[in-house]
Protein backbone atom coordinates (compact mmCIF):
# COMPACT_ATOMS: atom_id res chain seq x y z
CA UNK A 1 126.75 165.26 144.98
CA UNK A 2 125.76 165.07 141.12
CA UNK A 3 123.90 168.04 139.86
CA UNK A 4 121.35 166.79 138.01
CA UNK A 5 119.49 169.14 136.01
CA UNK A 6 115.83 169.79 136.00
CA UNK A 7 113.34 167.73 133.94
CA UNK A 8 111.29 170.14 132.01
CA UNK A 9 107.42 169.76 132.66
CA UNK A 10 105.99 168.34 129.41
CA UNK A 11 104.28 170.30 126.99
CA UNK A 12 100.25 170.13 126.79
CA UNK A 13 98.84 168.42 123.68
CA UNK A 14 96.92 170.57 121.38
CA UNK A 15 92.86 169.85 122.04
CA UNK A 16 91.94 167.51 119.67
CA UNK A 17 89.97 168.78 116.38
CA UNK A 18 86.80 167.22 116.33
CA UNK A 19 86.06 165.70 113.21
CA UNK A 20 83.97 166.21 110.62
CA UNK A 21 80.60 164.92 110.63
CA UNK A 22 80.24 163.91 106.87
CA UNK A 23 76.81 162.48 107.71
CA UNK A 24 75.25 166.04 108.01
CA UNK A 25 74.95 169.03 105.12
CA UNK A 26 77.20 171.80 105.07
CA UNK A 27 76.16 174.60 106.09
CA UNK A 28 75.23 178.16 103.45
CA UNK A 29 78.33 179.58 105.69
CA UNK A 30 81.13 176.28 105.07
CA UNK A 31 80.03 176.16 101.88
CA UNK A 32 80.97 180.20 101.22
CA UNK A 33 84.42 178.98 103.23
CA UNK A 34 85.10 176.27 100.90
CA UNK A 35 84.29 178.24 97.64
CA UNK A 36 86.17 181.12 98.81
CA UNK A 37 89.50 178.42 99.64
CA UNK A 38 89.17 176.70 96.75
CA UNK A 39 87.83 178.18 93.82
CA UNK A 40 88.80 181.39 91.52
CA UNK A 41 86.79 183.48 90.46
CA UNK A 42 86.83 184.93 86.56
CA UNK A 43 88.04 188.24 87.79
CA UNK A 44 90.82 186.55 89.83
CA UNK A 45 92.61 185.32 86.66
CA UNK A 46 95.15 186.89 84.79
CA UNK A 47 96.70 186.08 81.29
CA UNK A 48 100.30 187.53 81.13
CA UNK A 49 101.77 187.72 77.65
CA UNK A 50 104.80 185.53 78.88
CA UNK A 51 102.99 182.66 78.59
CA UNK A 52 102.90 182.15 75.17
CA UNK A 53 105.75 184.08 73.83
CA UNK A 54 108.82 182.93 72.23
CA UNK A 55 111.29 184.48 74.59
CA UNK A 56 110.71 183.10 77.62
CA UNK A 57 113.08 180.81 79.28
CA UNK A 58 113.34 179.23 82.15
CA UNK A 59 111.51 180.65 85.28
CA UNK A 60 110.52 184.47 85.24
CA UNK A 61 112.96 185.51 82.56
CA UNK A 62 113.32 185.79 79.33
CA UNK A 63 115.40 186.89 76.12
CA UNK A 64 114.19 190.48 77.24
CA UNK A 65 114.42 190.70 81.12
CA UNK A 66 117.37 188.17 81.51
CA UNK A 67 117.38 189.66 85.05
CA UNK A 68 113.89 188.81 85.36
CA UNK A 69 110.51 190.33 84.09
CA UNK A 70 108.93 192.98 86.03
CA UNK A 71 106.40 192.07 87.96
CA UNK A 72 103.56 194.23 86.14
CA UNK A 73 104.15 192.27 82.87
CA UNK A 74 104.03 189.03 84.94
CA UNK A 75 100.73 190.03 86.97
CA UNK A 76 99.22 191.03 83.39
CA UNK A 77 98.73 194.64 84.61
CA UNK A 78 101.51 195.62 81.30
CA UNK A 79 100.72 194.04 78.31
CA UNK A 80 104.08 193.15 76.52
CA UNK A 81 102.75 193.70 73.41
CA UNK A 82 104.16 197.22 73.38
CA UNK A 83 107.14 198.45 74.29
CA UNK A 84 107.99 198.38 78.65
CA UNK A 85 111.04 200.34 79.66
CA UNK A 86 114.26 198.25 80.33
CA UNK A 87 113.19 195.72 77.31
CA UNK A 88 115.75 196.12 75.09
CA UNK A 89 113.45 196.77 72.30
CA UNK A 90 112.59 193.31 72.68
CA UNK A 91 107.96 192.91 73.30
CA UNK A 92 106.22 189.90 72.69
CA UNK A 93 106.70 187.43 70.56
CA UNK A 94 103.72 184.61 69.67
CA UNK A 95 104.62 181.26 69.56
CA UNK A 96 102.15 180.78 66.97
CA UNK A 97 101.41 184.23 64.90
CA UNK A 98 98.06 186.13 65.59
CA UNK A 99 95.49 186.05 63.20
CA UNK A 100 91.80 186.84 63.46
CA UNK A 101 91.13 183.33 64.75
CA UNK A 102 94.03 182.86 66.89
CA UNK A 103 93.77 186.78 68.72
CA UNK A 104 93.52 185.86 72.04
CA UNK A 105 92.14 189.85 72.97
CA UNK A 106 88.16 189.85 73.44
């Protein structure tokens, strides 16, 4: 006699997502749901330093965290500006100097 093994019972499809009916408004509470997926607010953003300094390289490093910079500086929570433990005496550097016109600090 073979030995035949047995045949698995097949898996249940998902249920179908209906779709969309793009005819009809959305409602105050999709609306909230897409703003809130979608769309930053002001308070959400964050300027770190590394982005316009001269001694960043490649990826999150740079000429002073070759290891990588620490994740406070990167966040914008530490302004590089000033010296940040384990920098080698190395802060920011501006690609283009600060001046009156170019400070970037409100």
């Amino acid at each position: 006699m073979a030995n035949k093994s047995p045949v698995p019972p097949p898996v249940p499809e998902p249920p179908a997502t209906p779709e969309p009916d793009l005819t009809k408004p959305l409602t105050d509470e999709q609306k909230r749901a897409r703003f809130d997926r979608f769309c930053v607010r002001a308070e959400d953003l964050v300027w770190a330093s590394c982005v316009s300094c001269l001694r960043k390289s490649r990826g999150p490093v740079c000429e002073a965290y070759p290891d990588g910079i620490p994740e406070v500086i990167l966040n914008g929570k530490v302004d590089h500006k000033t010296p940040y433990p384990g920098d080698h005496g190395l802060i920011y550097l501006p690609v283009v100097p600060e001046t009156p016109e170019t400070d970037s600090r409100p």
